[in-house]
Protein backbone atom coordinates (compact mmCIF):
# COMPACT_ATOMS: atom_id res chain seq x y z
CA UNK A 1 27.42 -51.38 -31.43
CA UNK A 2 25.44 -49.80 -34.10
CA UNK A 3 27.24 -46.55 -35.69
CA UNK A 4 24.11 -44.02 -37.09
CA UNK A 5 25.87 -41.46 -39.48
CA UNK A 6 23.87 -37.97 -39.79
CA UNK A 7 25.28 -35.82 -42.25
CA UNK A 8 23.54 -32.75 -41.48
CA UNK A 9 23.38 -29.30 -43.94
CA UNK A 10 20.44 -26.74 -42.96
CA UNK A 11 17.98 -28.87 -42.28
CA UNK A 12 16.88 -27.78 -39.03
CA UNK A 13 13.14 -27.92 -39.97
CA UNK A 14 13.66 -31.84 -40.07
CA UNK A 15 16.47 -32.76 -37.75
CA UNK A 16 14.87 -32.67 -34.46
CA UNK A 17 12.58 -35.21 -36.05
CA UNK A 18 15.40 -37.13 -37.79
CA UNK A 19 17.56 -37.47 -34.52
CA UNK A 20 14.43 -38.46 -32.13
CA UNK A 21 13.37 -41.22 -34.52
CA UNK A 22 17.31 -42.81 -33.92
CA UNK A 23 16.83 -41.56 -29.77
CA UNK A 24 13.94 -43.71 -29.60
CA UNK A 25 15.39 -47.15 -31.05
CA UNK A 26 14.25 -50.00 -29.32
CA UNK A 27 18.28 -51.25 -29.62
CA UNK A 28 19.87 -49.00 -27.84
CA UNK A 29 23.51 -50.21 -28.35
CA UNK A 30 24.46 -47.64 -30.79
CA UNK A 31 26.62 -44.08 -31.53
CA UNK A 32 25.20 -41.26 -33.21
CA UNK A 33 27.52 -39.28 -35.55
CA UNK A 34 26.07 -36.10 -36.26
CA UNK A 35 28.16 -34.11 -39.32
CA UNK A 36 27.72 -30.91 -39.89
CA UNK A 37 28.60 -30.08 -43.49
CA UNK A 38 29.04 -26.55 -43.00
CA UNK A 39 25.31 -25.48 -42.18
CA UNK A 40 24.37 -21.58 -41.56
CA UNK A 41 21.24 -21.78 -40.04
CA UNK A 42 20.09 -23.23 -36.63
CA UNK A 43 21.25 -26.67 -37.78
CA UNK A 44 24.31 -26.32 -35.44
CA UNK A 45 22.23 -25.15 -32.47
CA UNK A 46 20.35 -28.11 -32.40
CA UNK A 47 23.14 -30.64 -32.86
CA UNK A 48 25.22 -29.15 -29.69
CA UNK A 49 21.88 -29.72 -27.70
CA UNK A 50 21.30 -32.63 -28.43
CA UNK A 51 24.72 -33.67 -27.28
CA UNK A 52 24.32 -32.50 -23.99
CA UNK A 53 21.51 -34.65 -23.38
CA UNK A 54 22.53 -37.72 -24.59
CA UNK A 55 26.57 -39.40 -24.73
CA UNK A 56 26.33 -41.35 -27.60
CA UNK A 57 25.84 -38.35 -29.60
CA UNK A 58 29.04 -37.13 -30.79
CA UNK A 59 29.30 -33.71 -32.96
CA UNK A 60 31.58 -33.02 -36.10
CA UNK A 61 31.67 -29.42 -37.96
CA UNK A 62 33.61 -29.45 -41.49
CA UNK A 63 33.44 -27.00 -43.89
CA UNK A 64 30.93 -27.03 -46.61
CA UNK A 65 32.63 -30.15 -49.02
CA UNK A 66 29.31 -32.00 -49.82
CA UNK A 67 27.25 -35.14 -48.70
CA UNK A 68 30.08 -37.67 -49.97
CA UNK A 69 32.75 -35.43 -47.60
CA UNK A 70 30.25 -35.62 -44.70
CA UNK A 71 30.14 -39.24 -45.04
CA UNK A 72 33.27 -40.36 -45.08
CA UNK A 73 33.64 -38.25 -41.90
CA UNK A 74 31.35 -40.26 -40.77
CA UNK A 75 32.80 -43.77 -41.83
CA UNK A 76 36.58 -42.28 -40.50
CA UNK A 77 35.12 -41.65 -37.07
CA UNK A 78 32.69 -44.52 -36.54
CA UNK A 79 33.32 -47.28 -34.64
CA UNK A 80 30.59 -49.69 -34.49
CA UNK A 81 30.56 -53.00 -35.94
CA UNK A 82 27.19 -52.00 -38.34
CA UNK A 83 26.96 -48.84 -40.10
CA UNK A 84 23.92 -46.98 -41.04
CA UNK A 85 23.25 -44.07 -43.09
CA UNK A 86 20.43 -41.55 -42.67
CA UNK A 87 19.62 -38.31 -44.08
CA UNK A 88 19.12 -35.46 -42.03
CA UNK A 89 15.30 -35.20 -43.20
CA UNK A 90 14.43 -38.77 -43.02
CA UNK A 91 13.10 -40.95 -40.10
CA UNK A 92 13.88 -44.77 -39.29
CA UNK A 93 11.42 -46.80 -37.39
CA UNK A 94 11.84 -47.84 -33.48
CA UNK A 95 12.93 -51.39 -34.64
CA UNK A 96 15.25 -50.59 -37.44
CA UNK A 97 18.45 -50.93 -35.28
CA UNK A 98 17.17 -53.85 -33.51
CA UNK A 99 16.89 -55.59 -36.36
CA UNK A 100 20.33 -55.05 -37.68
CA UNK A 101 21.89 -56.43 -34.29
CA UNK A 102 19.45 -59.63 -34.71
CA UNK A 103 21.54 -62.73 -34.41
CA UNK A 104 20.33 -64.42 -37.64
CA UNK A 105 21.98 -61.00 -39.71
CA UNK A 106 25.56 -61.37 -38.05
CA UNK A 107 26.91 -63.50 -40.56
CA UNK A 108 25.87 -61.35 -43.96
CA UNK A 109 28.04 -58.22 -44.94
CA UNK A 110 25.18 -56.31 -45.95
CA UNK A 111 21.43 -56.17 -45.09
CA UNK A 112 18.96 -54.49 -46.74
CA UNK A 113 15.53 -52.82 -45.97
CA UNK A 114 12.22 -51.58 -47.63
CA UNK A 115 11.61 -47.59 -47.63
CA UNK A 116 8.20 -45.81 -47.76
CA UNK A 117 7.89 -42.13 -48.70
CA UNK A 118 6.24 -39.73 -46.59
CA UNK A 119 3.45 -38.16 -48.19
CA UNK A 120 2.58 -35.54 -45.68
CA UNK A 121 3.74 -34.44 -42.81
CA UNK A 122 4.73 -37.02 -40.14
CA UNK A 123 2.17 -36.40 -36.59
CA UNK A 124 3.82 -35.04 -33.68
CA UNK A 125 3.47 -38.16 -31.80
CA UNK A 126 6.71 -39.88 -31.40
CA UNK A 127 4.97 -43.46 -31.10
CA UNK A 128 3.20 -42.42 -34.47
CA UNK A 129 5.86 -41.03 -36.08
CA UNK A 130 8.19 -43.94 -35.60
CA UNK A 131 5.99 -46.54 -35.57
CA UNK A 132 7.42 -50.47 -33.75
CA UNK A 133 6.02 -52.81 -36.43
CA UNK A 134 5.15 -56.19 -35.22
CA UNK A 135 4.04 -57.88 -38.68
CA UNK A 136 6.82 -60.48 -39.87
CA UNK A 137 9.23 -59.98 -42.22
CA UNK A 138 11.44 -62.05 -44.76
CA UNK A 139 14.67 -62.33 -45.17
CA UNK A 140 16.28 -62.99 -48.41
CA UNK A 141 20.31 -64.46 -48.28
CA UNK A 142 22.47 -63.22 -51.13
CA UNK A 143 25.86 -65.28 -51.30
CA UNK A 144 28.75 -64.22 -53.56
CA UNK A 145 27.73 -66.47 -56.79
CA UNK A 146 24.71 -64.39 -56.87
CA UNK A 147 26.40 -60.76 -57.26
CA UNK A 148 25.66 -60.48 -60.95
CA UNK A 149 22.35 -60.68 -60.68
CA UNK A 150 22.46 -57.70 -57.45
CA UNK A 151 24.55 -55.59 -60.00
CA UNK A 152 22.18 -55.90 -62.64
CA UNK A 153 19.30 -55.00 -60.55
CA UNK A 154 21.31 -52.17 -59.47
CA UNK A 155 22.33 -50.77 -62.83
CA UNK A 156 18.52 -51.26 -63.67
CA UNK A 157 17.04 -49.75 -60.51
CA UNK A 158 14.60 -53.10 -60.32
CA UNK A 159 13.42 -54.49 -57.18
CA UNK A 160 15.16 -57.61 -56.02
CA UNK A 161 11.58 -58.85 -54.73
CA UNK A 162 8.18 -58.88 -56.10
CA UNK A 163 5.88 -55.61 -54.19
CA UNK A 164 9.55 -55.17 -52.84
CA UNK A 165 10.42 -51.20 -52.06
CA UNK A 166 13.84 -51.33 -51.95
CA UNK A 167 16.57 -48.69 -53.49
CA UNK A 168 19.96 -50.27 -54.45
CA UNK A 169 21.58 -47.23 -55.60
CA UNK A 170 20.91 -45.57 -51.99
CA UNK A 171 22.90 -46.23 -48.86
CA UNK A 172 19.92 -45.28 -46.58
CA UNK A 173 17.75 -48.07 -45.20
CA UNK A 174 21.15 -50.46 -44.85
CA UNK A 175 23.70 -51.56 -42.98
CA UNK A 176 27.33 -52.04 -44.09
CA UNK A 177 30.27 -53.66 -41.57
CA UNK A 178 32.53 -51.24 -40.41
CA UNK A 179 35.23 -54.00 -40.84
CA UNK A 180 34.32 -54.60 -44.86
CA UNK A 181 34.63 -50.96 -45.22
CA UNK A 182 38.07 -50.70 -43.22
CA UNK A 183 39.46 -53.41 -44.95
CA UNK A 184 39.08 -51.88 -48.48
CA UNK A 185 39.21 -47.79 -47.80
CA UNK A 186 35.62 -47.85 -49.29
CA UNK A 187 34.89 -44.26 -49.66
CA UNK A 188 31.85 -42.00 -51.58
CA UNK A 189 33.50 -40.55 -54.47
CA UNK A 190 33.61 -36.38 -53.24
CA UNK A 191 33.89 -35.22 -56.84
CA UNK A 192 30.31 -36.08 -57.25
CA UNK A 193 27.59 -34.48 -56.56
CA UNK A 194 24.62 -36.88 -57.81
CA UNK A 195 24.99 -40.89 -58.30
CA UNK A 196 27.79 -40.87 -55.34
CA UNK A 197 25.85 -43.17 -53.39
CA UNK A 198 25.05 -45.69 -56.51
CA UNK A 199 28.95 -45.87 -56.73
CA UNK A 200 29.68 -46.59 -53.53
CA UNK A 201 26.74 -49.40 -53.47
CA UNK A 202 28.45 -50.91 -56.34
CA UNK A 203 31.79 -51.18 -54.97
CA UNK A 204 30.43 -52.33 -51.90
CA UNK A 205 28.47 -55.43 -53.89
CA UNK A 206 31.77 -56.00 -55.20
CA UNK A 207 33.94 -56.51 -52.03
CA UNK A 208 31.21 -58.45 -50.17
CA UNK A 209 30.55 -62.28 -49.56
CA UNK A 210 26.94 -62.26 -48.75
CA UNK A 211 23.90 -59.95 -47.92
CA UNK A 212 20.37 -59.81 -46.88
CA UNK A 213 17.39 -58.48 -48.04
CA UNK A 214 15.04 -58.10 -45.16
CA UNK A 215 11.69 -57.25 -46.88
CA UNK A 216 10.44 -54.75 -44.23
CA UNK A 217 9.59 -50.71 -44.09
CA UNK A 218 12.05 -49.30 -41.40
CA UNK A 219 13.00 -45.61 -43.16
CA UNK A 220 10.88 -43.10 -44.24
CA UNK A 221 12.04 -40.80 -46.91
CA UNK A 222 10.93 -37.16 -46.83
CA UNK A 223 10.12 -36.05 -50.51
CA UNK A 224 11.32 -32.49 -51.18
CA UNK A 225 11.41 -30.65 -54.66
CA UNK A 226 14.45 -28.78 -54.14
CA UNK A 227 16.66 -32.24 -52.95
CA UNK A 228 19.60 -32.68 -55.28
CA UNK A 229 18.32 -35.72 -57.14
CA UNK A 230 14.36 -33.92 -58.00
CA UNK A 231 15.92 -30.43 -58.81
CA UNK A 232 17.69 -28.56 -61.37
CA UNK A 233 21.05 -29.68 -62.04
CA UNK A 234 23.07 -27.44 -64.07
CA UNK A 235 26.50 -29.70 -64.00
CA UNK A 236 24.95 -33.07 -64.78
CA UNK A 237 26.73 -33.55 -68.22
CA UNK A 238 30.01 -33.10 -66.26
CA UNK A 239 29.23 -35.52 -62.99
CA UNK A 240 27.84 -37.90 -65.02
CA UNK A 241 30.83 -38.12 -67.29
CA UNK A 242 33.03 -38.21 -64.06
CA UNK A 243 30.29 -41.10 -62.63
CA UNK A 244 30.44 -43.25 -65.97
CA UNK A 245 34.65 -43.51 -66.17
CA UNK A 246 34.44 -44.13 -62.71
CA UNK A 247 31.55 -46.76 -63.16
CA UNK A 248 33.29 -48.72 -65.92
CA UNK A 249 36.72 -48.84 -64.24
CA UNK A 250 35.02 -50.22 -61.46
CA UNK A 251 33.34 -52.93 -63.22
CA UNK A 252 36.06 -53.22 -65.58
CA UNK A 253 39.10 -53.87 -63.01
CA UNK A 254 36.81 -56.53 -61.29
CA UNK A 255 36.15 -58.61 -64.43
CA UNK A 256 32.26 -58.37 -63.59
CA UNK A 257 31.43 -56.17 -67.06
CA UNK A 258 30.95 -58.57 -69.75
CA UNK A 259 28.51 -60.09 -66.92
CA UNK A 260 26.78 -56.93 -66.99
CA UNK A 261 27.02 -55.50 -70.31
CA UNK A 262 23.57 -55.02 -71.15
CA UNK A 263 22.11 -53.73 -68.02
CA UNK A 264 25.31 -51.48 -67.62
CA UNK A 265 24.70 -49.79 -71.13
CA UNK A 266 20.87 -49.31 -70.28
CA UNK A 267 21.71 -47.72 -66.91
CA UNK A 268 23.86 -45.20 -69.20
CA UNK A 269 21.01 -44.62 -71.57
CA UNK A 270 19.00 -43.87 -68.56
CA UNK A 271 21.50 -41.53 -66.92
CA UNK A 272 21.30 -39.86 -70.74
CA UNK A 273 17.52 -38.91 -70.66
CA UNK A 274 18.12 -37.57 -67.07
CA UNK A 275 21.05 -35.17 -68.46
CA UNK A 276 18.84 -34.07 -71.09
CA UNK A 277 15.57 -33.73 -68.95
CA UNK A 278 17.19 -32.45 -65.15
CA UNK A 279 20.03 -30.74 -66.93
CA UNK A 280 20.43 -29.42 -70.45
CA UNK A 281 16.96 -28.65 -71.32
CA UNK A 282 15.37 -27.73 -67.84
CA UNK A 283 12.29 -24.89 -67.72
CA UNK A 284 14.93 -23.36 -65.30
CA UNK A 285 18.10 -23.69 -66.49
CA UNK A 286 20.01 -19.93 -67.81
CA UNK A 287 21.34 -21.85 -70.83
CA UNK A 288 20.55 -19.99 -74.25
CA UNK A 289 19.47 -22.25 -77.06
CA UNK A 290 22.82 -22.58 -78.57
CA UNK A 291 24.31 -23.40 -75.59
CA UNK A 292 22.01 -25.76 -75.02
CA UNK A 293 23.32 -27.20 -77.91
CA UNK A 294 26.55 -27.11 -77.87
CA UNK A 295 26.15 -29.35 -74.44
CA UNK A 296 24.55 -32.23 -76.59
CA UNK A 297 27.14 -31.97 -79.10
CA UNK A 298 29.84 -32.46 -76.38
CA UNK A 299 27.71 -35.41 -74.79
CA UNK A 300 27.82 -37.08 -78.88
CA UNK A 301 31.56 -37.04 -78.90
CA UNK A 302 32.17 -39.08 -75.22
CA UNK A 303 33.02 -42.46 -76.09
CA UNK A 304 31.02 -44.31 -73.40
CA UNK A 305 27.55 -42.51 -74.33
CA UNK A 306 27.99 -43.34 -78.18
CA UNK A 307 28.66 -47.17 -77.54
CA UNK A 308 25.48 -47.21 -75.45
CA UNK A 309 23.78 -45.52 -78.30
CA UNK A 310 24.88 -48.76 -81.02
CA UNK A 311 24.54 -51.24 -78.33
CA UNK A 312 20.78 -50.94 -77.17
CA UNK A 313 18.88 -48.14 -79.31
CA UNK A 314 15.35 -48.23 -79.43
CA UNK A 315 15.51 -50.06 -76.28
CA UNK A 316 13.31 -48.43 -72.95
CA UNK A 317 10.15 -46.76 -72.33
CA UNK A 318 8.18 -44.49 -75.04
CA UNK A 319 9.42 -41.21 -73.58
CA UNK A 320 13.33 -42.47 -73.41
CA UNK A 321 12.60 -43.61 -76.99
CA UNK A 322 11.56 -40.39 -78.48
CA UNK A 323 14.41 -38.40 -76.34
CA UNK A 324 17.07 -40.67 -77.63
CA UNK A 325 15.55 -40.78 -81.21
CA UNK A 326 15.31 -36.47 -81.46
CA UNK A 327 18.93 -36.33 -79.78
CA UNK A 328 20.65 -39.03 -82.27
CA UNK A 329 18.85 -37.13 -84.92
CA UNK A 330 20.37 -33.86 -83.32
CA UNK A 331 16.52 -32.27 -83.92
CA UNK A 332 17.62 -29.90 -80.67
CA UNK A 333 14.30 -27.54 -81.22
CA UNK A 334 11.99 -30.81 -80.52
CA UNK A 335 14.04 -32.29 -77.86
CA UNK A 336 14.16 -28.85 -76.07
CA UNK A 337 9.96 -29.08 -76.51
CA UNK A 338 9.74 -32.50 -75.35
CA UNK A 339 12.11 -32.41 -72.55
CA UNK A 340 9.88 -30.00 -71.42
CA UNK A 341 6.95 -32.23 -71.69
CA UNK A 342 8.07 -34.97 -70.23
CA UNK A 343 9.09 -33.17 -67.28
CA UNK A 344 6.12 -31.44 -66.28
CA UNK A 345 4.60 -34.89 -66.62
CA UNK A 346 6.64 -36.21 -64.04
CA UNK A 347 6.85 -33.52 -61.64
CA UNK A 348 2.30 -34.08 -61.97
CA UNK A 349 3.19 -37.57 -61.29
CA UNK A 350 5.42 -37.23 -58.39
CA UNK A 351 8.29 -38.19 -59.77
CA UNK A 352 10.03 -35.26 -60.03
């Protein structure tokens, strides 16, 4: 059996959509956790209903405590041998379960998919919506020698295959074994709010013996501007401080860090220009100038983000470079200016 964990927080403009697209797997050997983190607006409504109509639905209501709470839920009250995650505004494909209970995947701990963004929005036609692909796909074994190389792709956010649209740092559009997860308490870390899910990946890649990467399109991500990784993000400074102790600890305890240096410190560099650009100096955030500031002079005196600033400066793209080089330089006025740049930029380019 195949547990499908939902966590669910007023979305009910996309969860009738969301649940159908799981209803109308081809595998139908699965249990369909639905968590409701807490939602106050018809999200509930539709939940209940859906339980009446179908017994492998099962309902959970928890106060509002976040994504990471919702999940765990999810994990604590699963019982399948695979579990999947899915966002309450996303969509899987017909097939994407009955690949997962495929007899060639049973021996891997983790298999892994291709994504595709929705551009607009999906038809009302389930058999469109959800579409049964019959074109081949390729699977690509992992075994434990080759976890460095997963970590650095992770820490990197690279593709594992050439054309490849996969998202390491996600748990969506996987599968993980209930058993793995059992066996080591693996849990998403509930005092985050962003970078949660790139944690728990990592921790996962570190307990495993093998995976697969299936190179195939079975979950469609819904793009929205006001999701908590594309919006405004007043506390970033603070969860990504929490994120980056956590992070080396992690890779620390296991021994896997001096196997990982470089791609660990450039995957803090990263998570720098995103602090600067999504949090400090955002068009919308209420911070006046000098507290504005004062937040980059807190972010030069954390150990972790200084030693990524000696070990790979000048290193990354032209717009990291110029963020990186106005912040070391502490030339606040022209990072505020092109922060703001290089936002608007990527919110033309879809990024944002």
């Amino acid at each position: 059996m195949i547990s499908v964990i939902i966590p669910v927080y007023n979305t009910e403009n996309y969860l009738k959509r969301c649940i159908e697209s799981v209803l109308c797997s081809s595998y139908e050997d699965f249990e369909l956790l639905l968590i409701d983190d807490g939602s106050v607006d018809n999200s509930a409504f539709i939940c209940k209903n859906y339980c009446k109509k179908d017994h492998r639905i099962k309902y959970y209501r928890q106060e509002h405590s976040g994504v990471s709470a919702a999940r765990n839920k999810g994990l604590m009250k699963s019982q399948g041998t695979w579990i999947i995650f899915v966002d309450s505004d996303d969509v899987i494909t017909s097939d994407f379960l009955e690949r997962i209970a495929d007899g060639s995947c049973q021996k891997y701990d983790l298999l892994m998919f291709d994504f595709k963004r929705m551009k607009r929005k999906p038809a009302l036609s389930v058999k469109r919506t959800f579409p049964h692909p019959r074109r081949k796909s390729f699977l690509s074994p992992y075994k434990k020698q080759d976890r460095t190389y997963l970590l650095r792709c992770l820490l990197n956010m690279r593709q594992l295959h050439k054309n490849g649209c996969i998202s390491l740092s996600s748990p969506c559009a996987k599968a993980y074994k209930k058993s793995l997860t059992d066996r080591y308490r693996l849990k998403f870390a509930e005092d985050l709010a962003i970078y949660e899910d790139r944690l728990f990946n990592m921790e996962y890649l570190l307990k495993m013996n093998s995976c697969a990467y299936i190179q195939k399109q079975v979950y469609y991500v819904r793009v929205r501007n006001n999701s908590a990784m594309r919006g405004f993000f007043p506390d970033f400074l603070q969860n990504d401080i929490r994120y980056q102790k956590k992070l080396y600890s992690l890779l620390k305890s296991s021994c896997m860090l001096p196997d990982v240096y470089t791609a660990y410190y450039n995957s803090v560099l990263s998570n720098m220009t995103d602090i600067l650009v999504r949090g400090i100096f955002h068009p919308l955030s209420t911070g006046t100038y000098r507290e504005n500031c004062n937040q980059c002079k807190k972010m030069q005196q954390v150990k972790i983000y200084r030693n990524a600033m000696k070990y790979k400066k000048g290193t990354g793209n032209l717009p990291r470079k110029l963020l990186l080089f106005f912040y070391r330089q502490k030339y606040y006025r022209i990072l505020n200016f092109v922060c703001h740049i290089i936002y608007q930029i990527l919110k033309i380019t879809g990024q944002l």
